[in-house]
Protein backbone atom coordinates (compact mmCIF):
# COMPACT_ATOMS: atom_id res chain seq x y z
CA UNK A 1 138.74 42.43 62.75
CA UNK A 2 142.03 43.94 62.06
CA UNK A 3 142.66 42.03 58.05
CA UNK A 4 139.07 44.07 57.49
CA UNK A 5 140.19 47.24 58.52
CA UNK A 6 143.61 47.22 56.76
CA UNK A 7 142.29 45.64 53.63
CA UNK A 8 139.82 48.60 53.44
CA UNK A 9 141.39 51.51 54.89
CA UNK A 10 145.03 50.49 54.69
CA UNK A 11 147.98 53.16 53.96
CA UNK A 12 150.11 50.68 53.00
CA UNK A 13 149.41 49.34 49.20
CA UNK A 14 151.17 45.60 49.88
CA UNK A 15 149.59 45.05 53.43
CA UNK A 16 146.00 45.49 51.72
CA UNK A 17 146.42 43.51 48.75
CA UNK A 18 147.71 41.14 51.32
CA UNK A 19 144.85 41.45 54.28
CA UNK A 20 142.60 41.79 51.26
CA UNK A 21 143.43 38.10 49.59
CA UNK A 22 143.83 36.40 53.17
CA UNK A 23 140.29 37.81 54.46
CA UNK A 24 138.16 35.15 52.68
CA UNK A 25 140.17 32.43 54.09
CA UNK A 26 140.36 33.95 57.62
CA UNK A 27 136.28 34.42 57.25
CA UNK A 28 136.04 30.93 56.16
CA UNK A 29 138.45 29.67 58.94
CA UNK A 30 136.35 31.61 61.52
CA UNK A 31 132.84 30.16 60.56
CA UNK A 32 134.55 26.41 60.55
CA UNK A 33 135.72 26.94 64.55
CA UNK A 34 132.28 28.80 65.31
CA UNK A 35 130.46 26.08 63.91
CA UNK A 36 132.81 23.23 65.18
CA UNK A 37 132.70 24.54 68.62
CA UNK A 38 128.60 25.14 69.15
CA UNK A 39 128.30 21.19 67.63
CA UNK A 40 130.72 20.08 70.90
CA UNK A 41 128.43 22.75 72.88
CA UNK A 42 125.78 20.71 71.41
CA UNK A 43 126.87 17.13 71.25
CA UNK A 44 127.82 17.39 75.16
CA UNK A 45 124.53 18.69 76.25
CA UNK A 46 122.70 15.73 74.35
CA UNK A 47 124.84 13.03 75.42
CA UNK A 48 123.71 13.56 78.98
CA UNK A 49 121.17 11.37 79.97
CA UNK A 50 118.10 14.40 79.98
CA UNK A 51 119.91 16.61 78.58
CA UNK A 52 121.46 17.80 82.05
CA UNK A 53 125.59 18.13 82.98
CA UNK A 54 126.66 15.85 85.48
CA UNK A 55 129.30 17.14 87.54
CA UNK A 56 132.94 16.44 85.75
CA UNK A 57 135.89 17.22 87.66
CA UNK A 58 139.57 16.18 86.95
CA UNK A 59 142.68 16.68 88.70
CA UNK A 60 146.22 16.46 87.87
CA UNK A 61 149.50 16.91 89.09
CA UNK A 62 152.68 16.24 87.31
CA UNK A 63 156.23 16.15 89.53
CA UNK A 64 159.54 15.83 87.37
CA UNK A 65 163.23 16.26 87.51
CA UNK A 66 165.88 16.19 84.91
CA UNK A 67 169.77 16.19 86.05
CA UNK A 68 173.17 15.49 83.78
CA UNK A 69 174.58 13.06 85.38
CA UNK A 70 178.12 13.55 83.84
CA UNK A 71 179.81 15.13 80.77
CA UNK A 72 183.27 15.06 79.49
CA UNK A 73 183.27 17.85 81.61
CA UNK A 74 182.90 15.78 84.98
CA UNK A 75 180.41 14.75 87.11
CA UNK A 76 177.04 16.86 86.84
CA UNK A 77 178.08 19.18 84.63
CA UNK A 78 176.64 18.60 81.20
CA UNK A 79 174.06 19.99 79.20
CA UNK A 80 172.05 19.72 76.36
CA UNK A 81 174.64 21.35 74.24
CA UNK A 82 177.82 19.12 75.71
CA UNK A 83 177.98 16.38 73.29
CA UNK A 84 179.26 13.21 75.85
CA UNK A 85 176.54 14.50 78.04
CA UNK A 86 174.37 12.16 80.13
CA UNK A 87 170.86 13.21 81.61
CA UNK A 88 168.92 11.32 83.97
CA UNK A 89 165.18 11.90 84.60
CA UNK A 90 162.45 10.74 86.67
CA UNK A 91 158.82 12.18 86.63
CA UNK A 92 155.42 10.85 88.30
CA UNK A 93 152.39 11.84 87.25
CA UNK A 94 148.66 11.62 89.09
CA UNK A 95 144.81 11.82 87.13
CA UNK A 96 141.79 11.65 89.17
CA UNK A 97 138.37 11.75 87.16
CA UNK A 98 135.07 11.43 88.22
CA UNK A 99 131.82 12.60 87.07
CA UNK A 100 129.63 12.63 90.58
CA UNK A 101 126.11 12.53 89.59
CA UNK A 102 126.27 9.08 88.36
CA UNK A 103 122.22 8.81 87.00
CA UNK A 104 123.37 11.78 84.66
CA UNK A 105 126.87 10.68 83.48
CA UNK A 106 125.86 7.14 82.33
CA UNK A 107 126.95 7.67 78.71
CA UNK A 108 130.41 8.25 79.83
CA UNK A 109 132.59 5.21 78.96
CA UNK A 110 129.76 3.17 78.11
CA UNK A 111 128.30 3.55 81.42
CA UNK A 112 130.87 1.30 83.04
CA UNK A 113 132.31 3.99 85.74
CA UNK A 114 132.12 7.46 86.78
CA UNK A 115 135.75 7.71 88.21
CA UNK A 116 139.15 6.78 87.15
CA UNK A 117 142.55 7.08 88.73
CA UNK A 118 146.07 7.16 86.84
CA UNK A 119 149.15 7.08 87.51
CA UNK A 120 152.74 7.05 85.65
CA UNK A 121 155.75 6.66 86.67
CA UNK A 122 158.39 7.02 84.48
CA UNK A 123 162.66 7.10 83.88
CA UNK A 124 164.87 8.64 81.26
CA UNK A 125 168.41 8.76 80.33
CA UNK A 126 169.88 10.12 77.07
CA UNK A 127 172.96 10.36 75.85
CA UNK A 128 174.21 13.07 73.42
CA UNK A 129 176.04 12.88 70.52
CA UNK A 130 176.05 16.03 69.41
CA UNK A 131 174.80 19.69 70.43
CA UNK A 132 170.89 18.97 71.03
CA UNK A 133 171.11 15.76 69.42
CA UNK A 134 170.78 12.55 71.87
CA UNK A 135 169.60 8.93 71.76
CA UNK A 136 167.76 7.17 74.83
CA UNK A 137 164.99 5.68 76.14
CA UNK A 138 161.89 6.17 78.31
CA UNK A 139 160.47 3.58 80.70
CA UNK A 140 156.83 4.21 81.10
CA UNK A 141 155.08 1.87 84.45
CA UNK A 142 151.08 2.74 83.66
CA UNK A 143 148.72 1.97 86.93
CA UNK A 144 145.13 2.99 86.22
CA UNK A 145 141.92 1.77 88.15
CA UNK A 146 138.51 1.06 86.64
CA UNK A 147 139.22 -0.05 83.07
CA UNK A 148 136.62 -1.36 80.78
CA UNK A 149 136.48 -5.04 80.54
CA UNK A 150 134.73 -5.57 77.26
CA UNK A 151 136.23 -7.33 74.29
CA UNK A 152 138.96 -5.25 72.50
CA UNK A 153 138.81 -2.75 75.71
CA UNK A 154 141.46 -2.23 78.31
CA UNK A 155 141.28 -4.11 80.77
CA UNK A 156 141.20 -7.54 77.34
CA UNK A 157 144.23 -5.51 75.55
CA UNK A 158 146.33 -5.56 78.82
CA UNK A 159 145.69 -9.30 79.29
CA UNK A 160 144.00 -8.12 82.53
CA UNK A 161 140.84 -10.39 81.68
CA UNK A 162 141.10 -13.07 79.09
CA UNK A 163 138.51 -13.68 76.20
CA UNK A 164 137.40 -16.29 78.16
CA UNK A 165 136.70 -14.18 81.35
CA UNK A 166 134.86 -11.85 79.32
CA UNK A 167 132.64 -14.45 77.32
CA UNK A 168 131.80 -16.29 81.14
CA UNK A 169 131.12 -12.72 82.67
CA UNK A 170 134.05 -13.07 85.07
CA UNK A 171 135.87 -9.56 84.62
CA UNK A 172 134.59 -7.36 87.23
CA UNK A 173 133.77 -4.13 85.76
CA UNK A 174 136.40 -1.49 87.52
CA UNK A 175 138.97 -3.87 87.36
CA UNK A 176 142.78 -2.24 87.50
CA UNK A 177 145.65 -3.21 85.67
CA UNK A 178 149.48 -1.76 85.07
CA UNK A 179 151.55 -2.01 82.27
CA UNK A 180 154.71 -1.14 81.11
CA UNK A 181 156.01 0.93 78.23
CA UNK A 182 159.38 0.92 77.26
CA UNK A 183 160.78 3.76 74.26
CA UNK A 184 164.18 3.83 72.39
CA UNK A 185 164.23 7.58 70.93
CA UNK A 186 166.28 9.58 68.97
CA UNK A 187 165.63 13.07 68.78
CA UNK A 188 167.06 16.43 67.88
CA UNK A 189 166.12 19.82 69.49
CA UNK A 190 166.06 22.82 67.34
């Protein structure tokens, strides 16, 4: 570890006193993450049914574009430092999740699927009222498959299954459902 070696055999007097006050904390710091990360080794193992993996495997794919529409300028020539600038955005996004060996993956999401599918759609446009500095909003359009249907789960928040389809045991389990999200922001890149 390089803080050991300089805060023993360092030429420089500063740098040692330095690596030589930090190396507790780093030591400390180090044992917290070691430890931390065998408990998730551990906690994934057990929550297997039999202590075995399944077979988890995930795929994603994100396609996006971002144009300036217009600028005081003229037409598709701004930029993020163009105050009067408009951008115009437009990204789609895909997740696909499945765990295949469904006898050993039953602990995942309560043991209500072993698969899920995603996707998001979404649309910008900011304006900018000064250099980096722009106000807009995001429209978000959510489609996902298999949602839980208990009470206080997806598939009840989203309105997909009423209370009273859950309490008669009329939401299907896998159900879909697709929302909307819509976001006013202001934001300021430095």
């Amino acid at each position: 570890m390089k803080f050991q070696r300089e805060s023993e055999k360092g030429k420089d007097a500063d740098l040692q006193k330095f690596a030589s006050q930090s190396l507790p904390t780093l030591k400390e710091h180090l044992q917290l993450a070691e430890s931390m990360a065998q408990q998730v080794k551990t906690s994934d193992k057990s929550s297997q049914t039999g202590g075995t993996d399944g077979r988890k495997k995930g795929n994603m794919f994100l396609i996006g574009h971002d144009i300036f529409l217009w600028s005081p300028k003229g037409f598709l020539t701004g930029s993020a430092g163009t105050p009067g600038s408009i951008l115009f955005g437009t990204h789609f996004e895909r997740t696909d999740v499945s765990c295949t060996t469904a006898a050993r993956c039953s602990s995942i999401n309560g043991g209500q699927f072993h698969r899920d599918r995603i996707l998001l759609r979404e649309w910008d446009l900011f304006y900018f009222v000064a250099p980096r500095m722009s106000v807009g909003a995001h429209v978000l359009w959510y489609d996902a498959s298999n949602l839980r249907t208990g009470r206080n789960q997806a598939a009840h928040n989203l309105n997909v299954c009423s209370t009273s389809d859950i309490n008669n045991g009329n939401c299907r389990p896998g159900i879909h459902g697709d929302w909307v999200d819509v976001i006013l922001t202001y934001r300021y890149q430095f």
